[in-house]
Protein backbone atom coordinates (compact mmCIF):
# COMPACT_ATOMS: atom_id res chain seq x y z
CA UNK A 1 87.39 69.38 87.30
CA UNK A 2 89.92 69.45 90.41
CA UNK A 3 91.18 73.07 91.11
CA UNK A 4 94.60 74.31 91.97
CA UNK A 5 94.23 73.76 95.84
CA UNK A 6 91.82 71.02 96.10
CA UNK A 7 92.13 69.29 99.05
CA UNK A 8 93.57 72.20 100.98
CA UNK A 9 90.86 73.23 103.93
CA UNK A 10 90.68 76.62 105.05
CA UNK A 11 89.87 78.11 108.35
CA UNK A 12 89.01 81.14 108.01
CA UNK A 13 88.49 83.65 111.23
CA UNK A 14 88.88 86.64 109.53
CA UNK A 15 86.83 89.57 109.40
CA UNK A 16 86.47 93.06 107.48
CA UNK A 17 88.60 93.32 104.27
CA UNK A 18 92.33 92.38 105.09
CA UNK A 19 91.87 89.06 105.80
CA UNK A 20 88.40 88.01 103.98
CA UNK A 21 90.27 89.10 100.53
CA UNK A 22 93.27 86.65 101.24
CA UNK A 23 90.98 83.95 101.78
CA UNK A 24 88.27 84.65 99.41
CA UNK A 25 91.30 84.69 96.83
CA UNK A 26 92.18 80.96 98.13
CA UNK A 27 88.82 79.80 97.79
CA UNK A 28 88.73 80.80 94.19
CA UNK A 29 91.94 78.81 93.76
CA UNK A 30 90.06 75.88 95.20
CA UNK A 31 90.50 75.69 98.61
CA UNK A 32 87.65 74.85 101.08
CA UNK A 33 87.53 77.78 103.10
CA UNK A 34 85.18 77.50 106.32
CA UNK A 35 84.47 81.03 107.59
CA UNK A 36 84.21 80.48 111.14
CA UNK A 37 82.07 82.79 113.11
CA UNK A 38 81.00 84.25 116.37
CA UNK A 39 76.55 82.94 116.22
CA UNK A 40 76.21 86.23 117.66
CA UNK A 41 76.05 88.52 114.33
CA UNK A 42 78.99 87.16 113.14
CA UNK A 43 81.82 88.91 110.66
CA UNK A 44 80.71 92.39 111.57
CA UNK A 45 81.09 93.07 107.96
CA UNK A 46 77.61 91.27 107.42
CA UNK A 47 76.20 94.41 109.49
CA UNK A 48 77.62 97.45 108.12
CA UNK A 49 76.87 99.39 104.73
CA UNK A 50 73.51 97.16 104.21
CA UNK A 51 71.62 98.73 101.47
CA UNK A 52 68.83 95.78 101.20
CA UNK A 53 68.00 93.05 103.48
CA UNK A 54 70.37 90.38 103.88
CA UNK A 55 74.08 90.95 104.55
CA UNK A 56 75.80 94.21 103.53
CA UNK A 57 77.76 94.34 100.13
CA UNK A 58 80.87 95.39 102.14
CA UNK A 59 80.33 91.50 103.50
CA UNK A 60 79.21 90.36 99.81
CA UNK A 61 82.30 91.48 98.01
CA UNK A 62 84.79 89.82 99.65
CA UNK A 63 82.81 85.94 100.90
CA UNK A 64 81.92 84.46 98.33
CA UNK A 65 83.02 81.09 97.61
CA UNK A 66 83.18 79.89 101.20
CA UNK A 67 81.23 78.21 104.12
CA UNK A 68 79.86 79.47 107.12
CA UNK A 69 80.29 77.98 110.43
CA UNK A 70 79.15 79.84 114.19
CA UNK A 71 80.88 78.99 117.10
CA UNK A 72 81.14 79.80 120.28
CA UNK A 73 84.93 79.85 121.37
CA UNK A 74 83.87 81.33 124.80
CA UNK A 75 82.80 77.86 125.73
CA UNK A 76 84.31 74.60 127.03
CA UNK A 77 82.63 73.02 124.40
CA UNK A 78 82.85 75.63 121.49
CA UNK A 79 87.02 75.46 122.20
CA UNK A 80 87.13 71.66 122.35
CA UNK A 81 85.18 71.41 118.59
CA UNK A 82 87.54 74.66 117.19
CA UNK A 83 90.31 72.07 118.37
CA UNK A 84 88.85 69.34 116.69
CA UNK A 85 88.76 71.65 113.58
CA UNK A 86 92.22 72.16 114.01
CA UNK A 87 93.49 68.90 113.81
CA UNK A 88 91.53 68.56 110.47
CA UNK A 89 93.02 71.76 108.55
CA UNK A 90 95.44 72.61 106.78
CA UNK A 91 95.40 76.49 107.46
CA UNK A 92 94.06 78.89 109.76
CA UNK A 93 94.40 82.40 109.18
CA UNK A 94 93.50 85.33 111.75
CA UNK A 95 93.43 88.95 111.75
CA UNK A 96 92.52 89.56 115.37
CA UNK A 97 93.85 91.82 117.63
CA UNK A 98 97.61 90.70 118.81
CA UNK A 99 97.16 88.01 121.36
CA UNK A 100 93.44 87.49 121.13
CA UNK A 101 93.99 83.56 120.30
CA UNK A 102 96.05 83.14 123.13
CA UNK A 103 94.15 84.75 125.86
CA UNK A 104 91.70 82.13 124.73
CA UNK A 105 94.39 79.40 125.14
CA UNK A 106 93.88 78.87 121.15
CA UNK A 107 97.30 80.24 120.48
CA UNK A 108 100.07 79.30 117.89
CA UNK A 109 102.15 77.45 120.17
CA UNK A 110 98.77 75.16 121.23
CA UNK A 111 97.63 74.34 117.74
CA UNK A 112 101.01 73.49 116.14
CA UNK A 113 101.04 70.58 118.90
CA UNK A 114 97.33 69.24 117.59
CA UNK A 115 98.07 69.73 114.36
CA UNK A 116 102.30 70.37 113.59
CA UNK A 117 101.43 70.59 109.45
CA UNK A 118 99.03 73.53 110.31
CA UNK A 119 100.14 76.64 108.74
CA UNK A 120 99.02 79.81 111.10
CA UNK A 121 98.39 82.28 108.54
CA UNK A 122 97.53 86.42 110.47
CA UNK A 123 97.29 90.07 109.69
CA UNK A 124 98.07 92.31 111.68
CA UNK A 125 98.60 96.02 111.27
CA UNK A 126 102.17 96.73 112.35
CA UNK A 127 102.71 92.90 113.15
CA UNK A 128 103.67 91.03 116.56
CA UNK A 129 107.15 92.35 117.07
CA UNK A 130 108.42 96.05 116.73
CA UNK A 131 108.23 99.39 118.43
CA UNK A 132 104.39 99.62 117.05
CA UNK A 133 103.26 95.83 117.45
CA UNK A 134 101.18 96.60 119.57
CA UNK A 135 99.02 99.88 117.71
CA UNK A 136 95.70 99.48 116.04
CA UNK A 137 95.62 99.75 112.38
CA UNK A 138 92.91 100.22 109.43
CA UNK A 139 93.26 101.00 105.57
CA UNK A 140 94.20 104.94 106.42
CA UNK A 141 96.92 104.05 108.77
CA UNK A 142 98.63 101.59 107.19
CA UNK A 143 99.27 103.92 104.05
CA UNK A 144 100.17 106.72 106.27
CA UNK A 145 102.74 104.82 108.37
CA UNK A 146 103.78 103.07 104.75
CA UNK A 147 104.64 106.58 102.77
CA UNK A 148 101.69 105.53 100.48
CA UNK A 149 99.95 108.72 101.41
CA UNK A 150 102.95 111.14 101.02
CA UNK A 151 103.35 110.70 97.72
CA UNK A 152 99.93 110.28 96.19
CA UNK A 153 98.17 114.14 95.40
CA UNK A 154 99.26 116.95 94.18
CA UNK A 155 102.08 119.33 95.69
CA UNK A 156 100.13 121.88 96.82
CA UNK A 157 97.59 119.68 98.47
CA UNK A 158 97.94 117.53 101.11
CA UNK A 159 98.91 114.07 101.41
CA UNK A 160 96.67 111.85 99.96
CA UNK A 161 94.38 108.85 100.91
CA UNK A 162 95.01 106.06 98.01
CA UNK A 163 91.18 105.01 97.36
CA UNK A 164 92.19 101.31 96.05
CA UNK A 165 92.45 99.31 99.20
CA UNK A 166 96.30 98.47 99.10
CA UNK A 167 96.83 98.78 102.52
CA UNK A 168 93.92 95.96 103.29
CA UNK A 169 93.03 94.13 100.55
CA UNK A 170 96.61 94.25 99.42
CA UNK A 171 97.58 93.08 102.63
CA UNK A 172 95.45 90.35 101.84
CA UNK A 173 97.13 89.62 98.72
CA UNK A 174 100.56 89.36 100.24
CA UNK A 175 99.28 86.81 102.97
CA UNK A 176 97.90 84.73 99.87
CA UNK A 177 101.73 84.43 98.62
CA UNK A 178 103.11 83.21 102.42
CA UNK A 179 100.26 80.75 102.58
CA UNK A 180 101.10 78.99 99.32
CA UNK A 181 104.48 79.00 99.54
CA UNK A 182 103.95 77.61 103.34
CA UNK A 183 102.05 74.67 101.67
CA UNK A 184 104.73 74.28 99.10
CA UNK A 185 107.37 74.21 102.12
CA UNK A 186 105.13 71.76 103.79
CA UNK A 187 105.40 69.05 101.27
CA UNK A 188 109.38 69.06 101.73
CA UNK A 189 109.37 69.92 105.88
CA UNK A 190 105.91 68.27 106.63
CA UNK A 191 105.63 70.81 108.76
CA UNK A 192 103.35 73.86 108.81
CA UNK A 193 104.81 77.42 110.41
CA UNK A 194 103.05 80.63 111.86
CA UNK A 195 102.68 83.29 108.58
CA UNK A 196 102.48 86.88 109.74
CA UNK A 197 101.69 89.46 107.37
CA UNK A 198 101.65 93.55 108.63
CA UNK A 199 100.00 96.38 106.99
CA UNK A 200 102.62 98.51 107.20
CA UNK A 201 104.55 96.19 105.35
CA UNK A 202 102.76 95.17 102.79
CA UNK A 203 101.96 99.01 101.42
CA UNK A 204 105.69 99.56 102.18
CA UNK A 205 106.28 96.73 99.77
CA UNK A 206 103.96 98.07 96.92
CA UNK A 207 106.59 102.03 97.41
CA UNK A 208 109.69 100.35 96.37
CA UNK A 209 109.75 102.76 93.85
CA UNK A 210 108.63 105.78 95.49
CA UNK A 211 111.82 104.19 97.97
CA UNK A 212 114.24 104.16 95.20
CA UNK A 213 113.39 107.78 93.68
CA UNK A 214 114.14 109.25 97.64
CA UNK A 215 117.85 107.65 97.17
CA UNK A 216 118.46 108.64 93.75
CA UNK A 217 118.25 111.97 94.83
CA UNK A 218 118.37 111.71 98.63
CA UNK A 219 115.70 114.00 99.73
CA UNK A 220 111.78 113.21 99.90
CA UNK A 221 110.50 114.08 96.20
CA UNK A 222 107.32 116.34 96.05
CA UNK A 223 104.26 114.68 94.89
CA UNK A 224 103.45 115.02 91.17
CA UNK A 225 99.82 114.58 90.67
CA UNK A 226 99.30 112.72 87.68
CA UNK A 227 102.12 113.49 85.81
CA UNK A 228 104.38 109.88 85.02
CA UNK A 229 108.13 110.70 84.75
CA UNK A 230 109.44 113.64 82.45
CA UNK A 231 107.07 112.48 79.15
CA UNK A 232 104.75 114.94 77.53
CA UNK A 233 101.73 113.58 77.11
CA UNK A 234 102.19 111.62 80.32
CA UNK A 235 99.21 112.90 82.52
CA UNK A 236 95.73 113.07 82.32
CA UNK A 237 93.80 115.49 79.71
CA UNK A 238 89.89 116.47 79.98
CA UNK A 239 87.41 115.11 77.41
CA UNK A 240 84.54 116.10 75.99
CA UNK A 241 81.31 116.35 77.12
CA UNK A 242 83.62 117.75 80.77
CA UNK A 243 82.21 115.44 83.39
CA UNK A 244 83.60 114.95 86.46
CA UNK A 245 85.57 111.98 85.31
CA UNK A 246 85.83 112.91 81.34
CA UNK A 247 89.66 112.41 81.70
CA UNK A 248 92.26 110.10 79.54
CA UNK A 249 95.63 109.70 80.49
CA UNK A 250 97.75 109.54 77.78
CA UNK A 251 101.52 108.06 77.37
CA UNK A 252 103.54 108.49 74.87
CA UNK A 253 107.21 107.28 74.33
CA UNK A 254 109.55 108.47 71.33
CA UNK A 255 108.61 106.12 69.35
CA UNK A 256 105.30 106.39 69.71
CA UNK A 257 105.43 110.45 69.06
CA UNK A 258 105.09 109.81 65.24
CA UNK A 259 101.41 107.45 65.50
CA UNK A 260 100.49 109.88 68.63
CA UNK A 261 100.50 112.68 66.14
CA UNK A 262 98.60 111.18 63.30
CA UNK A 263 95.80 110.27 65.61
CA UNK A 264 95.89 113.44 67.01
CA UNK A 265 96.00 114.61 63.00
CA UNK A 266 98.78 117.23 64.07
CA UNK A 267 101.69 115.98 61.58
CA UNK A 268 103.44 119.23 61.46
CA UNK A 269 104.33 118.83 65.14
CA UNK A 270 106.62 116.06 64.29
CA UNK A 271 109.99 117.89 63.08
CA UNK A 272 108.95 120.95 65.26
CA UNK A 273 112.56 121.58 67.32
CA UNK A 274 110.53 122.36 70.38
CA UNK A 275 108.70 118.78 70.34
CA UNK A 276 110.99 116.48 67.91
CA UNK A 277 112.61 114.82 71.53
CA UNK A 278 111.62 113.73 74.82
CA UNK A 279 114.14 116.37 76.30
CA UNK A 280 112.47 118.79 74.16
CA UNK A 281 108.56 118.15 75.04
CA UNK A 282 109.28 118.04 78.27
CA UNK A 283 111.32 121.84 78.28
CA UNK A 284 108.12 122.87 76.22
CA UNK A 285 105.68 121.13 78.06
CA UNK A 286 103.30 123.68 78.89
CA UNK A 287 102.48 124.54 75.28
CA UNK A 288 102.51 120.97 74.13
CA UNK A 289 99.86 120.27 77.05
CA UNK A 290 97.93 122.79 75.90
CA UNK A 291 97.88 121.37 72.07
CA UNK A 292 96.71 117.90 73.13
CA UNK A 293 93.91 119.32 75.74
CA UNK A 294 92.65 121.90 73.04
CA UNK A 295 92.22 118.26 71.14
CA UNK A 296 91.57 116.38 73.99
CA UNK A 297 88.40 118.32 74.60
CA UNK A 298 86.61 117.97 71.53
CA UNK A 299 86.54 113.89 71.63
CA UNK A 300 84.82 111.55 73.81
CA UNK A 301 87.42 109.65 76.21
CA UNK A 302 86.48 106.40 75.31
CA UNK A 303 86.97 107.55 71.34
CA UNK A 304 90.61 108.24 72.38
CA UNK A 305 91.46 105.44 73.96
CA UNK A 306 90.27 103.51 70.99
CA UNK A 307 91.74 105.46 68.07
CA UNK A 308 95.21 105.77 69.74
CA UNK A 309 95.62 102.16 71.12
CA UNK A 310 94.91 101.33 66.90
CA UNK A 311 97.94 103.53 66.68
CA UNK A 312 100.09 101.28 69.21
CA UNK A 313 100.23 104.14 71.68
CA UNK A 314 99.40 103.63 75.31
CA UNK A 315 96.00 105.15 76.88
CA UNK A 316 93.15 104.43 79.11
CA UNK A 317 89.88 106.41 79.89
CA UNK A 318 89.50 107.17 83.08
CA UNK A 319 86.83 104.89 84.07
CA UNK A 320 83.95 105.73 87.18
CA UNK A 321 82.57 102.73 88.89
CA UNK A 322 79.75 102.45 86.90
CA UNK A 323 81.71 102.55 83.87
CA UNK A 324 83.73 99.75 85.25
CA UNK A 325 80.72 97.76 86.50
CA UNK A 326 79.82 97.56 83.18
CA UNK A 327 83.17 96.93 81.03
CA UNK A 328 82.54 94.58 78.39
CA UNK A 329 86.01 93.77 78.57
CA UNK A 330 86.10 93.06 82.20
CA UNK A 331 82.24 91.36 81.55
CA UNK A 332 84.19 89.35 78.50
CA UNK A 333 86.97 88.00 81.35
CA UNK A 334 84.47 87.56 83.91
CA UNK A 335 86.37 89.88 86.08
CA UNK A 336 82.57 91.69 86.72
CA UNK A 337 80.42 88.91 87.59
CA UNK A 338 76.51 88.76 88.90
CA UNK A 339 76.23 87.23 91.78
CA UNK A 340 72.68 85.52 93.64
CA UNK A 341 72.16 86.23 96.97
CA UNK A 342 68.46 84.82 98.18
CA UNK A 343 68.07 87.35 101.00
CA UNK A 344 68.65 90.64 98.65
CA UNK A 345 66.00 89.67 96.41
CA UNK A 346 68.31 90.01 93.19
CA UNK A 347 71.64 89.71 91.97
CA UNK A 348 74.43 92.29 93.07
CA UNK A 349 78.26 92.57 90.86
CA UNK A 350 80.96 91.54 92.48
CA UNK A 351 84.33 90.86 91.14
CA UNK A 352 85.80 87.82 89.75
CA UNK A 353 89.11 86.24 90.32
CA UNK A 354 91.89 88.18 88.36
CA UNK A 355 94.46 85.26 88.07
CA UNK A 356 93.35 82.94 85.23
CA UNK A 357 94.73 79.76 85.59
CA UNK A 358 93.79 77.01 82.20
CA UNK A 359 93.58 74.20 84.00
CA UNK A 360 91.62 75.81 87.40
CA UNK A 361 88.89 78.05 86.27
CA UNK A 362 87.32 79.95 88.99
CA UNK A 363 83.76 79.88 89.34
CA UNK A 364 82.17 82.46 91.65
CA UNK A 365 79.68 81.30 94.08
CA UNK A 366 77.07 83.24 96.70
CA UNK A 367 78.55 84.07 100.04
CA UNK A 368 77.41 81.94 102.93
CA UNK A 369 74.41 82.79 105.06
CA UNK A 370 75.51 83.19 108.96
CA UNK A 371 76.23 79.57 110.37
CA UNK A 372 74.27 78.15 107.10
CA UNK A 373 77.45 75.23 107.09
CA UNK A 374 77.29 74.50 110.74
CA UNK A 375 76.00 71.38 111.25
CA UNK A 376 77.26 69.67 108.14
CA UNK A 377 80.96 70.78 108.97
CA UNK A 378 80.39 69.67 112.64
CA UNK A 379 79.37 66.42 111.53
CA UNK A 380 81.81 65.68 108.97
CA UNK A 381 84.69 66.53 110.38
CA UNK A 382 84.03 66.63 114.32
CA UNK A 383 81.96 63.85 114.41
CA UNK A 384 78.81 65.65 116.27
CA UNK A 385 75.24 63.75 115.73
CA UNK A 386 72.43 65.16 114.99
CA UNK A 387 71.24 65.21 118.74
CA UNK A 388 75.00 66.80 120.28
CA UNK A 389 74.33 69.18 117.25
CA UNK A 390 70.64 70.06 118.63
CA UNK A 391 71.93 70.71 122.22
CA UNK A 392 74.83 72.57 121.12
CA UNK A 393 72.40 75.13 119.09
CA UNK A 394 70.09 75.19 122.51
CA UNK A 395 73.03 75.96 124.55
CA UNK A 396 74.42 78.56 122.50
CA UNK A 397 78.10 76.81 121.36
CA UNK A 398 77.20 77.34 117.63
């Protein structure tokens, strides 16, 4: 079966999370994605967090699906094939430091004349223009600098480092939408364009509503914790057996108050004056908190979550990562998948693709071992033989 971007190749110089995630998404959607490396080590990803032989998981998580190709781009010869490459691909995307590519003379301006339907696809943490363009960024930064951090925690802590990687592989995510819709433009233009996606922006992007709440009531709003809006329950609660992450959040809405209680099996709260409205749980809030964790804490979190989404009323347990790992849900929508990897010596979980399409099915494959794709991708779209492809690997190009 032919996949959503079939016949779309992928060049993929990225490295770490930001850019990895964007294109491991596009490989799942079809593409051919060549990861193009540096023979020496290669993504630095592969080196860091190892906890077997082989390739780290921080690598693992976010390859799979792709090639592998080494090349040297400090040589004559290892620019000439990456120009070759070029004139072959659809998209190249990037997440070096600003101007790195064009200090090598492998800049925008040069490959949109070997290749004008090439779409230039790079991160970069505050961008390539601005007051900041030219600042360093990682995962910490970019939710600092994007008001991320100042409203996650609680008030009388400080702010707050958002665990879920929205700063990189959200990034990631945006660059996937400015890549397709640069292909779409494509087939109308026939030209590619240069697709630049910051950090900064992107978390800035995911605050909108943190953004509208400051002009609603034009001042910065304290951070709330858990606590959604002005609804009681609307927070978390502590379960039983009181493990670190025996919590359920619980959200209920007006009309939900009524099935909230029965689960609960607290029916003579319904008519009570002090709870009967929103307005009203919320003025009593601290002794209706205190009903539902007295309750809270004789049930297991899981048991909650199941009894009141019977009920139609909106809940979740909060999950660890071994709890997720194992989801039967997730396992059920292959969104936790096992994954081979020869040089661990087992399988390792990994995500699967989130966006379900009927007619493209993702189907997760290993991650490429370093420069394992080399010579086949030389060959087949450079044109190398088999002895230009020995004497490159003697001389170091790949």
């Amino acid at each position: 079966m032919s996949k959503a971007l079939s016949g779309v190749r992928v060049i993929d110089m990225t490295h770490n999370q930001a850019g990895p995630a964007c294109t491991q998404m596009l490989a799942w959607l079809g593409a051919e994605v060549i990861k193009l490396e540096s023979p020496d080590g290669g993504d630095v990803a592969r080196q860091i967090m190892r906890d077997k032989d082989g390739d780290g998981l921080f690598f693992l998580v976010l390859n799979a699906n792709k090639q592998s190709l080494t090349l040297n781009l400090k040589t004559d010869e290892g620019k000439a094939l990456f120009k070759k490459l070029m004139a072959e691909s659809d998209v190249l995307v990037e997440n070096f430091s600003p101007g790195a590519l064009d200090r090598l003379g492998l800049g925008y301006d040069v490959l949109k004349e070997i290749n004008p339907r090439l779409i230039y696809a790079t991160v970069k943490g505050f961008g390539t223009y601005g007051p900041y363009s030219d600042y360093k960024s990682f995962e910490p930064i970019a939710q600092a600098m994007g008001g991320a951090m100042s409203a996650t925690g609680f008030p009388e802590n400080p702010p707050t480092y958002v665990w879920p990687a929205i700063g990189d592989s959200g990034t990631g995510m945006h660059l996937v939408i400015g890549i397709l819709a640069a292909l779409e433009q494509r087939h109308t233009t026939n030209r590619g364009q240069f697709v630049e996606v910051s950090m900064q922006d992107a978390v800035v992007n995911l605050m909108r509503v943190s953004l509208r709440d400051h002009q609603r009531f034009n001042e910065v709003q304290p951070r709330k914790g858990n606590q959604l809006g002005q609804f009681v329950p609307g927070t978390t609660y502590p379960c039983h057996p009181g493990g670190p992450n025996d919590y359920v959040f619980i959200f209920v809405q007006q009309q939900m108050w009524r099935g909230f209680l029965s689960v609960m099996e607290r029916p003579d709260l319904e008519n009570d004056p002090k709870f009967a409205t929103t307005e009203a749980r919320w003025e009593n809030r601290d002794e209706l908190n205190a009903l539902i964790e007295a309750w809270t804490r004789q049930n297991n979190k899981h048991d909650i979550m199941r009894r009141l989404g019977e009920a139609g009323v909106p809940s979740g347990a909060c999950q660890d990562t071994g709890e997720v790992l194992e989801d039967p849900h997730l396992i059920a929508r292959e969104m936790i998948v096992d994954v081979d990897y020869p040089p661990r010596g087992e399988t390792y979980k990994t995500v699967g693709c989130p966006v379900k399409l009927s007619d493209s099915p993702a189907e997760i494959t290993r991650p490429p071992m370093l420069g394992e794709h080399t010579d086949s991708v030389l060959s087949a779209l450079c044109g190398v033989s088999p002895d230009d492809l020995a004497k490159l690997h003697d001389d170091g190009v790949v």
